[in-house]
C-alpha atoms as a PDB file:
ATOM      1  CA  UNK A   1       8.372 -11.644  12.150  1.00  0.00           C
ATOM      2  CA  UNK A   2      10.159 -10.130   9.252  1.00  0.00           C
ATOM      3  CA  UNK A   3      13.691 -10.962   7.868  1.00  0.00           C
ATOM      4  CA  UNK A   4      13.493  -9.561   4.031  1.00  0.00           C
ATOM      5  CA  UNK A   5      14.427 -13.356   3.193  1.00  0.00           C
ATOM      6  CA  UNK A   6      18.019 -13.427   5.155  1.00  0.00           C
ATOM      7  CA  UNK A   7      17.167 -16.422   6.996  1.00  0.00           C
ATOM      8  CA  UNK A   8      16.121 -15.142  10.419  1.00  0.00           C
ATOM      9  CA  UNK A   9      12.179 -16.656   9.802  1.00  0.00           C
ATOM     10  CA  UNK A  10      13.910 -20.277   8.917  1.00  0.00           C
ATOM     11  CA  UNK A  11      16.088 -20.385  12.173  1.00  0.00           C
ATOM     12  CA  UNK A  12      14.630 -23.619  14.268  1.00  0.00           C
ATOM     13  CA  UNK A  13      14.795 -21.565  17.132  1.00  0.00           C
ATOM     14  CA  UNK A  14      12.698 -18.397  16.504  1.00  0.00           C
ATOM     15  CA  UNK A  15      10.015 -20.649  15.278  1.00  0.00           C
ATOM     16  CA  UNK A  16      10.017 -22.017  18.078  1.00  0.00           C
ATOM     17  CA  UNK A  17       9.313 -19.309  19.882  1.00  0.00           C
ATOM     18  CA  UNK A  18       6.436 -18.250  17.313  1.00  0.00           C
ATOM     19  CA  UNK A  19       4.937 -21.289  17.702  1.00  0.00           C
ATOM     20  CA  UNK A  20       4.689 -21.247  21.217  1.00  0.00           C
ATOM     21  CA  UNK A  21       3.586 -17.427  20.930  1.00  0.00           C
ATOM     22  CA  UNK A  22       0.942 -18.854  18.692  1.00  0.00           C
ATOM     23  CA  UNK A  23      -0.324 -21.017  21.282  1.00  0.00           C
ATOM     24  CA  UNK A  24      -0.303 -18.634  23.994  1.00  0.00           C
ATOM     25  CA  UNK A  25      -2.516 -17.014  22.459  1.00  0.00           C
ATOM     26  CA  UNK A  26      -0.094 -13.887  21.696  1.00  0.00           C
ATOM     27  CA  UNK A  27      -1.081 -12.034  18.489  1.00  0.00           C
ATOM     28  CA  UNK A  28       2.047 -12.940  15.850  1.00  0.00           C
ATOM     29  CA  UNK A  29       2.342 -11.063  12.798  1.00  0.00           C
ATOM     30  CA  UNK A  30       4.589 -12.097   9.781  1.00  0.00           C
ATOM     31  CA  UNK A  31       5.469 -10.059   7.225  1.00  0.00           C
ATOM     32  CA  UNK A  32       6.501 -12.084   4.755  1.00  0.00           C
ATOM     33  CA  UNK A  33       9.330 -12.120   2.282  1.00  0.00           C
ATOM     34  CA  UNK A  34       9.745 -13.968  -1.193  1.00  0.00           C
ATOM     35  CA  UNK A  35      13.017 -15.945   0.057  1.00  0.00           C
ATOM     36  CA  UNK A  36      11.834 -16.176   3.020  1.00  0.00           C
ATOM     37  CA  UNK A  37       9.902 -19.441   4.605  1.00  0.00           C
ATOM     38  CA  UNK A  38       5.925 -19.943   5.091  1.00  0.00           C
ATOM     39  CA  UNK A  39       4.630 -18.244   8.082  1.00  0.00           C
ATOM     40  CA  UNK A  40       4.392 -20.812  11.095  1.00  0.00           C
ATOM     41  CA  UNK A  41       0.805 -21.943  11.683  1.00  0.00           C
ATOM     42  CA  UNK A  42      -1.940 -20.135  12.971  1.00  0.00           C
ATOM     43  CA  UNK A  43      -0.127 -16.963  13.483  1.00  0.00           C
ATOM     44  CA  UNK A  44      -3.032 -13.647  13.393  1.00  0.00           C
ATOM     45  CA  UNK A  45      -2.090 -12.041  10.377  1.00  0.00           C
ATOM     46  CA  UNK A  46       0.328 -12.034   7.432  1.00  0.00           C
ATOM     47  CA  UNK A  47       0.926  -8.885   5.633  1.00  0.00           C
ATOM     48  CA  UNK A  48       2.492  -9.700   2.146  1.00  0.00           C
ATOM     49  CA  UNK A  49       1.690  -6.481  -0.683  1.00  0.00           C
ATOM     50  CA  UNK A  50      -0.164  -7.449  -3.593  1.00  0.00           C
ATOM     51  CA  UNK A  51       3.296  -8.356  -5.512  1.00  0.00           C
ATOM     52  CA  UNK A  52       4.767 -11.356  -2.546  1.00  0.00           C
ATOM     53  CA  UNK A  53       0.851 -12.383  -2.580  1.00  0.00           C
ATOM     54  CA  UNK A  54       0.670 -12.881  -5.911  1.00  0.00           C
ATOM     55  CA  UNK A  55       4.262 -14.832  -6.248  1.00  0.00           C
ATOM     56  CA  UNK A  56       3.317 -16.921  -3.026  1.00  0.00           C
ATOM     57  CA  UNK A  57       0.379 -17.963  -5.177  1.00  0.00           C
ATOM     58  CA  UNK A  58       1.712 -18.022  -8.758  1.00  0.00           C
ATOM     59  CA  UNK A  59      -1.249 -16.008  -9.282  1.00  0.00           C
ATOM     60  CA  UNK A  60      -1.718 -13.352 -12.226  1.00  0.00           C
ATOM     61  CA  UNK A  61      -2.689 -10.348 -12.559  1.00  0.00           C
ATOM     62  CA  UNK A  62      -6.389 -10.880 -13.000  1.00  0.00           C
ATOM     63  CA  UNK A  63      -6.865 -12.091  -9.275  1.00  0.00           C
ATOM     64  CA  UNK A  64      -8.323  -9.644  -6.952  1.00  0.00           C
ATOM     65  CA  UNK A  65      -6.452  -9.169  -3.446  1.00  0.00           C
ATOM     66  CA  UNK A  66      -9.213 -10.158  -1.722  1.00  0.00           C
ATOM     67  CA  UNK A  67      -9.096 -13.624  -3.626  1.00  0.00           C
ATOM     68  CA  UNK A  68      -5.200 -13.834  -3.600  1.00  0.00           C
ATOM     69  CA  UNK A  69      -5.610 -13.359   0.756  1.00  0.00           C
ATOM     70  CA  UNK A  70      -8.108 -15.505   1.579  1.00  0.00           C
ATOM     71  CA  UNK A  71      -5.995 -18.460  -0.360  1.00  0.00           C
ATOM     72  CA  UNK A  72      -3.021 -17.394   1.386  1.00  0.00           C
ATOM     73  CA  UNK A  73      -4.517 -17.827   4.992  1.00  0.00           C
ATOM     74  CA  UNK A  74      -6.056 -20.982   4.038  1.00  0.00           C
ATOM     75  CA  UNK A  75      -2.409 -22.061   2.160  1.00  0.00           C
ATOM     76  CA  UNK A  76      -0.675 -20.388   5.189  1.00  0.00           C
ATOM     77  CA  UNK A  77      -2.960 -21.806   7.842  1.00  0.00           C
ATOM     78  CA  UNK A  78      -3.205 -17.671   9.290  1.00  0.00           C
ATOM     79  CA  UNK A  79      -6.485 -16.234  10.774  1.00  0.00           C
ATOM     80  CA  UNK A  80      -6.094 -12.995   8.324  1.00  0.00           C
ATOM     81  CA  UNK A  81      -3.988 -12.340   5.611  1.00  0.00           C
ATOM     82  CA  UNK A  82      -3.919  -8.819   5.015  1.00  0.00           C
ATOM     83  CA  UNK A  83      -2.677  -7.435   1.643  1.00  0.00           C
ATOM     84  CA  UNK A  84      -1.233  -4.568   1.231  1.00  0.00           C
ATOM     85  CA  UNK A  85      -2.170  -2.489  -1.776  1.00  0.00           C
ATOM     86  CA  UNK A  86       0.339   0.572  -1.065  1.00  0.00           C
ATOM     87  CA  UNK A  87      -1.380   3.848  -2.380  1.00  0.00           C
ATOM     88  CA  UNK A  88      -4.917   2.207  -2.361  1.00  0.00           C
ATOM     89  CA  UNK A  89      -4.745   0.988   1.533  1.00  0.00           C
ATOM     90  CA  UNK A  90      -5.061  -2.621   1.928  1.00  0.00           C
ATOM     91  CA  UNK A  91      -7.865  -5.941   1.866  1.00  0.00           C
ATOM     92  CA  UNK A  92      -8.250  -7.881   4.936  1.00  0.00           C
ATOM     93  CA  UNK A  93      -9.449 -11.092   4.489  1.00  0.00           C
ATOM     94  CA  UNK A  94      -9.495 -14.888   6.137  1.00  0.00           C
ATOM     95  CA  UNK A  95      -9.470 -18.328   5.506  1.00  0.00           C
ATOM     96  CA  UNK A  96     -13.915 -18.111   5.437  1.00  0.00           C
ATOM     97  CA  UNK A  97     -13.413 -15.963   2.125  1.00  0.00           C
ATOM     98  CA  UNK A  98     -15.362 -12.753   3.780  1.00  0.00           C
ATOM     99  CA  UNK A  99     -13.177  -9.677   2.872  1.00  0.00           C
ATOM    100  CA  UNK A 100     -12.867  -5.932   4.308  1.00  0.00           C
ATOM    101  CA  UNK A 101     -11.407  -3.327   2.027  1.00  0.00           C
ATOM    102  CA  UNK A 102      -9.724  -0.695   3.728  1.00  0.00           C
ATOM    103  CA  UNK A 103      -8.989   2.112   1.625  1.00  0.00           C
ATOM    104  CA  UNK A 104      -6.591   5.018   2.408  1.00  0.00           C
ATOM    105  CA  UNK A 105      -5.772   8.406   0.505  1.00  0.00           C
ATOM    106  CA  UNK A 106      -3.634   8.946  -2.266  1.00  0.00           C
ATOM    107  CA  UNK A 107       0.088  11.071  -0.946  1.00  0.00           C
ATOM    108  CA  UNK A 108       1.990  13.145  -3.655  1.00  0.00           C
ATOM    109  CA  UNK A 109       5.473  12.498  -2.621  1.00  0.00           C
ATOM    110  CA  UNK A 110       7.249  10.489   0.001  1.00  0.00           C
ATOM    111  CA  UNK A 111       9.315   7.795  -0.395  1.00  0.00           C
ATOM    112  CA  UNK A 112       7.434   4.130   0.320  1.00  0.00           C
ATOM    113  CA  UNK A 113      10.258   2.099   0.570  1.00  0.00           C
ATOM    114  CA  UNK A 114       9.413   1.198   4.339  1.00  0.00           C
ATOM    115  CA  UNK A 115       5.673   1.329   4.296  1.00  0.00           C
ATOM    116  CA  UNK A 116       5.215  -1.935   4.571  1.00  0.00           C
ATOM    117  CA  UNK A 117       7.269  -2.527   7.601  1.00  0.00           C
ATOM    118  CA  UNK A 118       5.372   0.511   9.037  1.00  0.00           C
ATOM    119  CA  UNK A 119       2.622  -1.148   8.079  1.00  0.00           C
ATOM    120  CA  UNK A 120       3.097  -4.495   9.705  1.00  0.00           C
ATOM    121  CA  UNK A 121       4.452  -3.122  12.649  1.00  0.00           C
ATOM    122  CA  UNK A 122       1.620  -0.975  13.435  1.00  0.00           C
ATOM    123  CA  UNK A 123      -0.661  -3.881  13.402  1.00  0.00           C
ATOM    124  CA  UNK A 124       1.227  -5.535  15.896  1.00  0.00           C
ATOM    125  CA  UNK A 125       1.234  -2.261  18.016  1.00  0.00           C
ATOM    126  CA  UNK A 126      -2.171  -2.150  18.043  1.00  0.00           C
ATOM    127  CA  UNK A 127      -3.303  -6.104  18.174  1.00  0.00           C
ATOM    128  CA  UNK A 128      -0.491  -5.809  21.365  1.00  0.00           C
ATOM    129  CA  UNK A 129      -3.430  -3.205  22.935  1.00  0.00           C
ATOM    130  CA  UNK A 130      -6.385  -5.209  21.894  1.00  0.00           C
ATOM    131  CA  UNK A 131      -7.495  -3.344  18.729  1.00  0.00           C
ATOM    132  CA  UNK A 132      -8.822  -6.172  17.526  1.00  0.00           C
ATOM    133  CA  UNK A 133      -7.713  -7.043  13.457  1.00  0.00           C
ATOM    134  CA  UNK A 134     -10.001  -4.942  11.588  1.00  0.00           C
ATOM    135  CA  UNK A 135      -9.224  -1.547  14.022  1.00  0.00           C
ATOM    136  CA  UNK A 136      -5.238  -2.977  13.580  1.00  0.00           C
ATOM    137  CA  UNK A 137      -5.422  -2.616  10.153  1.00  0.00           C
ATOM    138  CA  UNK A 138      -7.207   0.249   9.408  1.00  0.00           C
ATOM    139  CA  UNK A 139      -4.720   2.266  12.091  1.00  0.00           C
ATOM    140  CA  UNK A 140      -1.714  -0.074   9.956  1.00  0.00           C
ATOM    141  CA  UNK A 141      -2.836   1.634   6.970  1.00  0.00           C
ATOM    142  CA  UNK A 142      -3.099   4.942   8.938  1.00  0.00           C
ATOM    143  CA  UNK A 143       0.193   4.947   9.693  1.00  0.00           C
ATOM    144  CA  UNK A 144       1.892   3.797   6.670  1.00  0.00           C
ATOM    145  CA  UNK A 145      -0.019   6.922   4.546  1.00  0.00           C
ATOM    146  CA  UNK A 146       1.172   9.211   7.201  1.00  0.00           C
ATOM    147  CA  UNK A 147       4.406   7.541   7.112  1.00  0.00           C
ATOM    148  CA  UNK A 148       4.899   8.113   3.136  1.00  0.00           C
ATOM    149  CA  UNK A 149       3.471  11.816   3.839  1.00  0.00           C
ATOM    150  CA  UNK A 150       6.033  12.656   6.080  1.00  0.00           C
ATOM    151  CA  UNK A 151       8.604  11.549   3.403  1.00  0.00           C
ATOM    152  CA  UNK A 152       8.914   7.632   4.440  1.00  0.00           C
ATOM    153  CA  UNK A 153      12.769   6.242   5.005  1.00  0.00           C
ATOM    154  CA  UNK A 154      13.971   8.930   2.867  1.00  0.00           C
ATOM    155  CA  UNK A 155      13.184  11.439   5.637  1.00  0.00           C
ATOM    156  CA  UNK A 156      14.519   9.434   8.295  1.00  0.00           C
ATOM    157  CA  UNK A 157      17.022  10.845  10.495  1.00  0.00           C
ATOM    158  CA  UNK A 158      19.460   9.303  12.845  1.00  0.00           C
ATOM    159  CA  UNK A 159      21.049  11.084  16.046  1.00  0.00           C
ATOM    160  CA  UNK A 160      23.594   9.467  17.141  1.00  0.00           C
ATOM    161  CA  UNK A 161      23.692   9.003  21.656  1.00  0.00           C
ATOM    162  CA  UNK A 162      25.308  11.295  23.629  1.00  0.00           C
END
């Protein structure tokens, strides 16, 4: 679920269906958005960067990631929180306080605007073929570097159908 805060995670209905997703046992990941609502219970993993996990929180700058994610899947009632840390990969942790770094390597160039929603949707891709969360987010932050690398949304190109 992502919406960039234009109401799409507040509609009644698409709750709903996360919710019942949830309790299907379907991996649900919410990428979350500063206007935007709470994740719905128990979804697998949220995937706010270090700047929406901090605001979520009211925290400050002296908080680690690691801290800031396990108190958002405890707040959020997730399994995982994942943050993202853009250029230095992201921290994976859940509501027991246990934490996995996952670092990534530094790209010259690129545009990031859109890392994060390859990011998130990468982990879904690869929960969806039973990567299990740790492997999902390690290949999330995979792809988002080689994302930036190739020149993120700035090098995206559209054709249009024939």
């Amino acid at each position: 679920m992502s919406d960039y805060g234009r109401g799409v995670a507040a509609d009644p209905t698409a709750r709903s269906a996360l919710l019942e997703a949830v309790a299907r046992g379907i991996p649900v990941v919410w990428d979350p958005h500063p206007r935007g609502p709470a994740p719905v219970p128990g979804v697998t993993v949220a995937t706010p960067n270090l700047g929406e996990a901090r605001a979520a929180l009211e925290a400050d700058e002296t908080v680690p990631a690691a801290e800031l994610a396990a108190a958002l899947a405890l707040r959020w009632d997730c399994s995982a929180v994942a943050v993202t840390l853009g250029d230095r990969g992201a921290v994976l942790a859940g509501r027991d306080g246990g934490h996995v770094d996952v670092p990534t390597q530094r790209v010259t160039g690129g545009d990031p605007c859109g890392a994060g929603d390859a990011f998130a949707g990468r982990v879904a891709a690869l929960l969806a073929q039973d990567a299990g969360l740790h492997g999902a987010v390690r290949g999330a932050v995979a792809a988002a570097r080689a994302f930036v690398a190739a020149g993120g949304a700035a090098a995206l190109r559209f054709q249009r159908a024939a």
